[in-house]
C-alpha atoms as a PDB file:
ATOM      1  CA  UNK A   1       0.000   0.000   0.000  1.00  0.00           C
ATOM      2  CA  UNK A   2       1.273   3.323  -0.993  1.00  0.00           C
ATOM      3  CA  UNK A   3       1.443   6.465   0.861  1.00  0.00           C
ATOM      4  CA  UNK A   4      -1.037   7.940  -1.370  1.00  0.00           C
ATOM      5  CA  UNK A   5      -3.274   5.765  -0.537  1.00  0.00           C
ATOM      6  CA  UNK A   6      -3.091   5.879   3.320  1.00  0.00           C
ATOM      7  CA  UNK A   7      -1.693   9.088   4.155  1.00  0.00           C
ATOM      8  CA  UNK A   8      -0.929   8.640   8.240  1.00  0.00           C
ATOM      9  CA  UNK A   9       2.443   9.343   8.220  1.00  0.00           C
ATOM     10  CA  UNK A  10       2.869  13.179   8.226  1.00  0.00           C
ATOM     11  CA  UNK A  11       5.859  15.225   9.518  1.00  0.00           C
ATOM     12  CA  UNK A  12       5.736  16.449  12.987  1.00  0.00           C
ATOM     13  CA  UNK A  13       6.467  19.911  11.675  1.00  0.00           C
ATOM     14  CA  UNK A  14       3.367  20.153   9.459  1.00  0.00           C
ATOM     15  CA  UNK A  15       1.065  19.232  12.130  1.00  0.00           C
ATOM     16  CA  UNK A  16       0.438  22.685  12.992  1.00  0.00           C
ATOM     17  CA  UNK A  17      -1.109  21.748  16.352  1.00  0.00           C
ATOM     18  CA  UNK A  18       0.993  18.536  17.373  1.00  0.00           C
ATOM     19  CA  UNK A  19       2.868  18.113  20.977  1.00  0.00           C
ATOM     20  CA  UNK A  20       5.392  15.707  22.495  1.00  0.00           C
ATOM     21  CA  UNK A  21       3.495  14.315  25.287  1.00  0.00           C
ATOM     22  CA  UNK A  22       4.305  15.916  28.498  1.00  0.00           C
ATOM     23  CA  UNK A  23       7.178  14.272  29.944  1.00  0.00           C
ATOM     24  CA  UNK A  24       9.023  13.539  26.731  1.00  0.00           C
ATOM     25  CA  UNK A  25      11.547  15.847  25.423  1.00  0.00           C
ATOM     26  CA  UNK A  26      11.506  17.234  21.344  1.00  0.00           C
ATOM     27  CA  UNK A  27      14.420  15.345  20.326  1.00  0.00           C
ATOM     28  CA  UNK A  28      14.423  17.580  17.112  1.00  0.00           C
ATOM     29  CA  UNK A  29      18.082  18.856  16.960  1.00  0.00           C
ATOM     30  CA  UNK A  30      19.473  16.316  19.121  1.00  0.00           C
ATOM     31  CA  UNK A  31      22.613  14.472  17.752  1.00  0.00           C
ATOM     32  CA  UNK A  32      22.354  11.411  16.326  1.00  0.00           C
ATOM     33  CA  UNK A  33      25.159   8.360  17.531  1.00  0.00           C
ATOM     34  CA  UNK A  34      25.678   5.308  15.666  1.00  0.00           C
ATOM     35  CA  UNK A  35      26.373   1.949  17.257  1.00  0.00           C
ATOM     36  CA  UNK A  36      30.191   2.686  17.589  1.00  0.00           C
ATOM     37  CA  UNK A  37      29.097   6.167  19.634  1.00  0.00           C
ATOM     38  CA  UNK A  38      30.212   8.255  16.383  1.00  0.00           C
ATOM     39  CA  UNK A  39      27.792  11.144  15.538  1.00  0.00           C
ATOM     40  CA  UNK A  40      26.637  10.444  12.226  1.00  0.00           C
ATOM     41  CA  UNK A  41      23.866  13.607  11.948  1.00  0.00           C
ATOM     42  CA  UNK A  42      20.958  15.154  14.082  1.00  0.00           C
ATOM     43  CA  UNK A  43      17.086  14.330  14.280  1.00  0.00           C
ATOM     44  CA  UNK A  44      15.944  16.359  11.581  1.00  0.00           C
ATOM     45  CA  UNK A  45      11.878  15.869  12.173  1.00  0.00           C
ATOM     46  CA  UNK A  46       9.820  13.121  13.914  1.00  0.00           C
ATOM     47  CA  UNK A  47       7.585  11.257  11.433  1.00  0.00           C
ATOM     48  CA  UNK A  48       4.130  10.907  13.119  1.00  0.00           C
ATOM     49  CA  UNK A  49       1.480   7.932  12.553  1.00  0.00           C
ATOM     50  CA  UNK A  50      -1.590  10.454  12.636  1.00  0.00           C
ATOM     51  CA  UNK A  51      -3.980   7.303  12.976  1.00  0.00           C
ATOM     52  CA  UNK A  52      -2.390   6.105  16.452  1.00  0.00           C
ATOM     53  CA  UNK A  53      -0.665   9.574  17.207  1.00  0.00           C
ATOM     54  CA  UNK A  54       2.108   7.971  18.043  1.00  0.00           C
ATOM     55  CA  UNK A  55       6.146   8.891  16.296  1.00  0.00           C
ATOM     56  CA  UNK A  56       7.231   5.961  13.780  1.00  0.00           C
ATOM     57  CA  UNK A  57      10.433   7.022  12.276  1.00  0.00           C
ATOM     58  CA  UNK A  58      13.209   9.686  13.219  1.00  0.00           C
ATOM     59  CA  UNK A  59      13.986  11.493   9.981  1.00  0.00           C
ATOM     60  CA  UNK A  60      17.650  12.070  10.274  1.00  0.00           C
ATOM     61  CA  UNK A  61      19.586  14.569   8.677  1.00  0.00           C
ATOM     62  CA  UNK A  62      23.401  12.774   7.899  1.00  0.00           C
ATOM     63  CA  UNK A  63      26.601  13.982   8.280  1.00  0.00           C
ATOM     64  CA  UNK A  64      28.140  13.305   4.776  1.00  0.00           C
ATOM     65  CA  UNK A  65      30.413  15.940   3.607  1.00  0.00           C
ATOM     66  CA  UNK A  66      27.503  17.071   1.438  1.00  0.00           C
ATOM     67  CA  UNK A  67      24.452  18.813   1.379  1.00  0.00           C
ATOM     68  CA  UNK A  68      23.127  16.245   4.017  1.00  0.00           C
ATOM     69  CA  UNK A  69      21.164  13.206   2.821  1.00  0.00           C
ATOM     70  CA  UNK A  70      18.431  12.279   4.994  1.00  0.00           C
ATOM     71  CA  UNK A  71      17.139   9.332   6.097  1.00  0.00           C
ATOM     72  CA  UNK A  72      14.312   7.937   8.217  1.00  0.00           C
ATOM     73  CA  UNK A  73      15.267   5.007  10.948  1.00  0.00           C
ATOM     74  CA  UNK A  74      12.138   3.656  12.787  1.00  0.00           C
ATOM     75  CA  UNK A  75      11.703   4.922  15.760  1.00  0.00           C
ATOM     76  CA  UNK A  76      12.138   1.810  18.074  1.00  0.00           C
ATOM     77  CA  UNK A  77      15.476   0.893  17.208  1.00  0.00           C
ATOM     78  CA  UNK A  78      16.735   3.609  18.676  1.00  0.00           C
ATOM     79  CA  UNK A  79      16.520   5.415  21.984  1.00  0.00           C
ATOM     80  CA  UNK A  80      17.177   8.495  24.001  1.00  0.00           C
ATOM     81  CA  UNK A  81      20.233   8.926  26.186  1.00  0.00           C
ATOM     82  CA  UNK A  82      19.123   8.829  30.038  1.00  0.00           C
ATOM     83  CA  UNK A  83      21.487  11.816  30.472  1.00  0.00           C
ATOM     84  CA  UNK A  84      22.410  13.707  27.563  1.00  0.00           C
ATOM     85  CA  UNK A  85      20.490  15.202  24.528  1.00  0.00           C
ATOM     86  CA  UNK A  86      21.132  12.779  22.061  1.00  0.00           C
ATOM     87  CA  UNK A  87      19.626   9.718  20.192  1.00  0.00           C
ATOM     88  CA  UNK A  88      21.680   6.314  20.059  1.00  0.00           C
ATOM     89  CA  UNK A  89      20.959   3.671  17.624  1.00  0.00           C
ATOM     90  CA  UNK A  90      23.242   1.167  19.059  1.00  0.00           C
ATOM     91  CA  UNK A  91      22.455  -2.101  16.529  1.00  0.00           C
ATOM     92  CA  UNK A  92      23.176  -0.097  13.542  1.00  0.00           C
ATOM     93  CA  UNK A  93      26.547   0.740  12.295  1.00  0.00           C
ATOM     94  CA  UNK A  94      27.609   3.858  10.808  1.00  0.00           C
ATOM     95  CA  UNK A  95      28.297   2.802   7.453  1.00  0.00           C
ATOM     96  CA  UNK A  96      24.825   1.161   7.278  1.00  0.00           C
ATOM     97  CA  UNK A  97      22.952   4.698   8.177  1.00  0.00           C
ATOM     98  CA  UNK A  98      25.175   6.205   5.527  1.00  0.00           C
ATOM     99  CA  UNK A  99      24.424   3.366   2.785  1.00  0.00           C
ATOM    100  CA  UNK A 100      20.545   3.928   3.333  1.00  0.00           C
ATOM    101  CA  UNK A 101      18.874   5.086   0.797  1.00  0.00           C
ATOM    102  CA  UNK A 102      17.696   8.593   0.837  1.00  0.00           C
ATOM    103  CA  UNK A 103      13.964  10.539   1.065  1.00  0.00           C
ATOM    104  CA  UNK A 104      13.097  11.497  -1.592  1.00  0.00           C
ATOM    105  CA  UNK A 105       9.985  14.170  -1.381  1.00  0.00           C
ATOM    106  CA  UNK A 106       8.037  15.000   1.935  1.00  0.00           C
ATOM    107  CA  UNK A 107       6.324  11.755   1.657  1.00  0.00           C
ATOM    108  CA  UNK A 108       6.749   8.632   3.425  1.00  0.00           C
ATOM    109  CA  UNK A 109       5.312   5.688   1.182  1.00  0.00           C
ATOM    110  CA  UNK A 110       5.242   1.860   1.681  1.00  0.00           C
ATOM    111  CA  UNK A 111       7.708   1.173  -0.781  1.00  0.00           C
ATOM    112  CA  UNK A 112      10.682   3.794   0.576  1.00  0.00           C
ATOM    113  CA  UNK A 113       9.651   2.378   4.358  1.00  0.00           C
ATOM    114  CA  UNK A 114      10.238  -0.996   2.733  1.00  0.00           C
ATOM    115  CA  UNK A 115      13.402  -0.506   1.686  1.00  0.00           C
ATOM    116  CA  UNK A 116      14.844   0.928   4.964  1.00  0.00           C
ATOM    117  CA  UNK A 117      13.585  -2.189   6.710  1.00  0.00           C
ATOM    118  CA  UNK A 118      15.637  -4.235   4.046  1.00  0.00           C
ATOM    119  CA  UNK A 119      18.944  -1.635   4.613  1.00  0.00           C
ATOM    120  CA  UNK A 120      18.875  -2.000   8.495  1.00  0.00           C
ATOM    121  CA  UNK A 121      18.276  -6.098   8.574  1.00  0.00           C
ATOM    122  CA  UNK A 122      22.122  -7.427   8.500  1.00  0.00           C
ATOM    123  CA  UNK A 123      20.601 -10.901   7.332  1.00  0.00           C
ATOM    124  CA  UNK A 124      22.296 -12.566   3.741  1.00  0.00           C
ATOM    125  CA  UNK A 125      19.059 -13.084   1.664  1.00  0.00           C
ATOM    126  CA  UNK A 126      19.107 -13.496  -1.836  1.00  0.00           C
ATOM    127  CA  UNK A 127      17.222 -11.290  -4.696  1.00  0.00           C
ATOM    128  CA  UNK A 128      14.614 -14.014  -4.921  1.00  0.00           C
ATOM    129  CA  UNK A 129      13.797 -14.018  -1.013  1.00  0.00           C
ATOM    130  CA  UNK A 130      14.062 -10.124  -0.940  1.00  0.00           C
ATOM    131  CA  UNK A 131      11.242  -9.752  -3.606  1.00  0.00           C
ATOM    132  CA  UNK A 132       8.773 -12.242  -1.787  1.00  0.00           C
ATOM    133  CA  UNK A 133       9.493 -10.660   1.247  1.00  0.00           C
ATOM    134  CA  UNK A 134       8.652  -6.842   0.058  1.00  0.00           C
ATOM    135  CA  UNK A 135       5.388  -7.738  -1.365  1.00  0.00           C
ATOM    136  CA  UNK A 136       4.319  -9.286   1.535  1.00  0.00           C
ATOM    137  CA  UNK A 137       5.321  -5.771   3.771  1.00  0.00           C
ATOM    138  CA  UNK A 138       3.870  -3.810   1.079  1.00  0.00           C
ATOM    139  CA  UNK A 139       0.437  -5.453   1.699  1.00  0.00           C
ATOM    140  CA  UNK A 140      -0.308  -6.128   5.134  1.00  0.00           C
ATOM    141  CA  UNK A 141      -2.764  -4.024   6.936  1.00  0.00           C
ATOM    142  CA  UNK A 142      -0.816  -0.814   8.389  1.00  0.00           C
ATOM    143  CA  UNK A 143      -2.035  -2.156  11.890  1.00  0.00           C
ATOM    144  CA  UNK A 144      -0.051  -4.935  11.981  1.00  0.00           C
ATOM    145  CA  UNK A 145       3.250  -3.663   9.910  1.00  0.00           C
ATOM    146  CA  UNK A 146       3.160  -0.948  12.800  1.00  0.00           C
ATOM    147  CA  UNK A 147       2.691  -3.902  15.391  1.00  0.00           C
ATOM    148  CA  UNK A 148       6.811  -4.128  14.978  1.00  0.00           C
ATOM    149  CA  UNK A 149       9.146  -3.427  17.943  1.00  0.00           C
ATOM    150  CA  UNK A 150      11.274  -1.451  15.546  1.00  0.00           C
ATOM    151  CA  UNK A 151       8.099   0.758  15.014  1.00  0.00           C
ATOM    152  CA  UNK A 152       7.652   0.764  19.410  1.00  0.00           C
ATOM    153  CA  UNK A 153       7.970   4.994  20.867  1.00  0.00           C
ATOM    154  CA  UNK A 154       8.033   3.497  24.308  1.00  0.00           C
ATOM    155  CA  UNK A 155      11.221   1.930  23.358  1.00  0.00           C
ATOM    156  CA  UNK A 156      12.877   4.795  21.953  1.00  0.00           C
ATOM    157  CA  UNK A 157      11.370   7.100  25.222  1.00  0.00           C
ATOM    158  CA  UNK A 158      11.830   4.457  27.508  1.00  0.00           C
ATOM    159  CA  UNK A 159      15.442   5.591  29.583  1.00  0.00           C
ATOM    160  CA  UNK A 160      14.498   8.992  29.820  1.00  0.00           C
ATOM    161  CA  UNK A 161      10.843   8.387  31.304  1.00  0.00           C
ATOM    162  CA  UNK A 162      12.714   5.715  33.712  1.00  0.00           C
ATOM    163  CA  UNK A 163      15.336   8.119  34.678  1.00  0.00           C
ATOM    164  CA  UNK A 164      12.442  10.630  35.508  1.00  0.00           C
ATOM    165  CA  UNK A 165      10.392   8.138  37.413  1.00  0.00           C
ATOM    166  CA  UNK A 166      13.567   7.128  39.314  1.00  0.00           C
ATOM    167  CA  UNK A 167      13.932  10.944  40.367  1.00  0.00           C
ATOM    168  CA  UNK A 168      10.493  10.911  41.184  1.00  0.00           C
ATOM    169  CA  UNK A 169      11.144   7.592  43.983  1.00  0.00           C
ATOM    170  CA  UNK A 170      13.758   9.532  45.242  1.00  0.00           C
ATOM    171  CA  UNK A 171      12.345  13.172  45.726  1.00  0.00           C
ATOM    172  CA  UNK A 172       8.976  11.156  47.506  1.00  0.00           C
ATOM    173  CA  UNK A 173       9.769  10.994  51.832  1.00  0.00           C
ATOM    174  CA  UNK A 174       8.287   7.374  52.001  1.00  0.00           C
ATOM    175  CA  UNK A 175       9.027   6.169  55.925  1.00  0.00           C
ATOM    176  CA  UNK A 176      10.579   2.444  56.268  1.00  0.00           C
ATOM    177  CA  UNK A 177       9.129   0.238  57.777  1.00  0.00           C
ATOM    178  CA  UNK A 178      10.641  -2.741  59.362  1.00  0.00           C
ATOM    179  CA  UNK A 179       9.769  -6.506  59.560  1.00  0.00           C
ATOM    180  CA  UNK A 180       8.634  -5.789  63.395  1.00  0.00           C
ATOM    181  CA  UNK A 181       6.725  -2.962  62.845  1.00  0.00           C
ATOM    182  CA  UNK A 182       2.997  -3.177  61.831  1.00  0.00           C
ATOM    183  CA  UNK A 183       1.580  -3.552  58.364  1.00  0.00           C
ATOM    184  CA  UNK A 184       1.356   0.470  57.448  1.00  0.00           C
ATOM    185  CA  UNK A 185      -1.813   2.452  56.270  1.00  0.00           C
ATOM    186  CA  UNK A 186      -2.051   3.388  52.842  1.00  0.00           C
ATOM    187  CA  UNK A 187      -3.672   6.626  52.249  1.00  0.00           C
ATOM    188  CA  UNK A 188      -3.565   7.075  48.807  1.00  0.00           C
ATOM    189  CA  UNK A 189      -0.554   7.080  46.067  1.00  0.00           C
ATOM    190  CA  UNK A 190       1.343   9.982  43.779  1.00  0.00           C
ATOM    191  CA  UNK A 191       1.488   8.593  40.158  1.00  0.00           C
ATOM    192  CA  UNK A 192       4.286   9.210  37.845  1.00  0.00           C
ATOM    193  CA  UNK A 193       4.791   8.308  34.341  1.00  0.00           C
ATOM    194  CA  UNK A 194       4.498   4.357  34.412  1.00  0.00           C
ATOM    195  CA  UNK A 195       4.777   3.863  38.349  1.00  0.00           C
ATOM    196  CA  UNK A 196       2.584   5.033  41.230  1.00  0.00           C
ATOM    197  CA  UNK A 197       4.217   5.486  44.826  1.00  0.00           C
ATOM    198  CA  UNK A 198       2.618   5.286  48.225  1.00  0.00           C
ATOM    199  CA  UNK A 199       1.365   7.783  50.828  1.00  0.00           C
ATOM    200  CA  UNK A 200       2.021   5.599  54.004  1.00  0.00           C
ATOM    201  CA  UNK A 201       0.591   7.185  57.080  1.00  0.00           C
ATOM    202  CA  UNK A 202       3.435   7.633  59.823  1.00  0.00           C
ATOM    203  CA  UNK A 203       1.944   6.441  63.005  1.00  0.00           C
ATOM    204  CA  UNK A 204       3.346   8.039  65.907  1.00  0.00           C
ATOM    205  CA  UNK A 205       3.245   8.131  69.523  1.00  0.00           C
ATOM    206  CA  UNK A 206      -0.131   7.542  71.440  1.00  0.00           C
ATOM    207  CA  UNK A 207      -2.161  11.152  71.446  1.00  0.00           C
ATOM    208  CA  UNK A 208      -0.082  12.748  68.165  1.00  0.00           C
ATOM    209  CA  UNK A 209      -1.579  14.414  66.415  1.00  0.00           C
ATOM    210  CA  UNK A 210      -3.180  13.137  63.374  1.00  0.00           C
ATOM    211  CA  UNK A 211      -5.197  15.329  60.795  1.00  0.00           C
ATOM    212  CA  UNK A 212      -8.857  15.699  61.220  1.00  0.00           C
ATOM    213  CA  UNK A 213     -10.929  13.723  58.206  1.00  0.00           C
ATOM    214  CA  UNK A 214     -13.947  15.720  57.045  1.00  0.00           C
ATOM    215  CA  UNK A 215     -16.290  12.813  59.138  1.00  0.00           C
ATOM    216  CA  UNK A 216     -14.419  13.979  62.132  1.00  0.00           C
ATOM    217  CA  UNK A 217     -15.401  17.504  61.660  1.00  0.00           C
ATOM    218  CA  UNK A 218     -19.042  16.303  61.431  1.00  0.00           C
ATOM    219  CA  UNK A 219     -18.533  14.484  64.803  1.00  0.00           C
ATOM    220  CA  UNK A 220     -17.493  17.379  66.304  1.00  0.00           C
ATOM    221  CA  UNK A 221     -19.936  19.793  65.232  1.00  0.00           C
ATOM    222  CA  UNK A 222     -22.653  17.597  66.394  1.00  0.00           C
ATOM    223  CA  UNK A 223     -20.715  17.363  70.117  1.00  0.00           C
ATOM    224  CA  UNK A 224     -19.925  21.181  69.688  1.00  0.00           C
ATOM    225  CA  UNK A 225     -24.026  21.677  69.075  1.00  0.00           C
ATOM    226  CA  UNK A 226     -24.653  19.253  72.089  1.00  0.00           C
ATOM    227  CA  UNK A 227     -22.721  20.584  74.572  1.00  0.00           C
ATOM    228  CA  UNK A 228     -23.834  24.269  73.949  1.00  0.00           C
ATOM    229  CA  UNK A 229     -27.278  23.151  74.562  1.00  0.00           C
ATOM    230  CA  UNK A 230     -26.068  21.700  77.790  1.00  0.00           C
ATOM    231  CA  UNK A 231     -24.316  25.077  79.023  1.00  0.00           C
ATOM    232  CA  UNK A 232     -27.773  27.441  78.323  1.00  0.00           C
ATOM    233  CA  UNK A 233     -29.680  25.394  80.951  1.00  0.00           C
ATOM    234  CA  UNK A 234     -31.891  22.999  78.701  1.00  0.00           C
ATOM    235  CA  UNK A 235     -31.047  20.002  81.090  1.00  0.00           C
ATOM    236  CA  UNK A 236     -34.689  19.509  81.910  1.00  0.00           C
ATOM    237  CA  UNK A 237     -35.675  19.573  78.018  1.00  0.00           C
ATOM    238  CA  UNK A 238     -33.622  16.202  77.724  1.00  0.00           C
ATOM    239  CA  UNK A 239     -35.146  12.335  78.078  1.00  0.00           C
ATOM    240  CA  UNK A 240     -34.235  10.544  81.409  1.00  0.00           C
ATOM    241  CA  UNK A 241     -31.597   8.235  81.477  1.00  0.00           C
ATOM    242  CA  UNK A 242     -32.715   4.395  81.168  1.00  0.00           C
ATOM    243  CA  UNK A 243     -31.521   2.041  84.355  1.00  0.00           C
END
């Protein structure tokens, strides 16, 4: 199927009213490192299933001593440094980016994305095999050629939003609690990214003080009402008391 045909793929930069989703940084700009850790270019533009709105491919703008070929890698064979602003591919050699073959036009069709599969897959296959094999990606369903791991964002996103969530554990005061002490009370958990932590309630010594709940309030407003009946004389207005 050709890109005319199914047009989902669409640059980030023409989707006028597109956004990373909170959390993630715009990798746009960021260097681009091949498996050896040489930079071989910089993410040029994210290229954007519009159907899932999720990112398929990096388009990546090459270093070659030219006018800069570019080239689109899918998006889960690569991922972000935990640390530093830059994308590592770290299956794919340099010379194999470089030998890629080039986009051509702003559109991404079935045959080009075809190709690119065939240029990153190191595996000897001959002429013969290679034809079978790219009419059978050129027609399946754009569901399931998407279903790929190399086609997976949370891959590619994956050691930042772990790095974050880490940070996150760390910043949160959660109390320890020892094999002798008592199972603690959960009051209710802080969610971050792809983990939730715990509010455990600290219990302390007998008679500290613990913050009211809103039914406690009610229980004291009734005693509060009680009580001032009691002190304006109205004693003889109440029932006896039962034996």
């Amino acid at each position: 199927m050709r890109e005319e045909e199914n047009p989902r793929l669409v640059a980030m930069s023409d989707l006028g009213d597109a956004a990373i989703r909170e959390g993630d940084p715009d990798v746009r700009g960021w260097r681009v490192r091949a498996a050896d850790g040489s930079v071989v270019g910089a993410v040029d533009d994210l290229i954007v299933d519009t159907h899932a709105r999720r990112a398929r491919y990096l388009r990546v703008r090459l270093d070659d001593g030219g006018d800069g070929k570019i080239v689109i890698v899918p998006v889960g064979v690569a991922s972000i440094d935990p640390l530093h602003d830059d994308v590592f591919i770290p299956s794919i050699s340099a010379d194999t980016l470089h030998g890629l073959e080039p986009l051509r036009g702003p559109r991404v069709e079935r045959d080009y994305e075809v190709s690119i599969l065939h240029g990153l897959d190191d595996e000897d296959r001959d002429s013969a095999t290679m034809r079978r094999d790219a009419e059978r990606l050129r027609a399946e369903p754009a569901d399931e050629y998407y279903g790929r791991d190399q086609f997976d964002e949370e891959r590619f996103y994956a050691p930042r939003r772990k790095t974050k969530e880490r940070e996150l554990m760390e910043s949160m005061a959660v109390t320890g609690v020892s094999d002798d002490d008592e199972a603690p009370e959960i009051v209710g958990e802080v969610r971050g990214g792809l983990m939730s932590v715990p509010i455990i309630h600290e219990s302390g010594e007998e008679g500290a003080d613990v913050p009211p709940t809103r039914e406690d309030d009610r229980r004291g407003d009734r005693a509060t009402d009680r009580k001032s009946t009691l002190d304006h004389g109205d004693e003889e207005n109440l029932p006896p008391r039962s034996r």
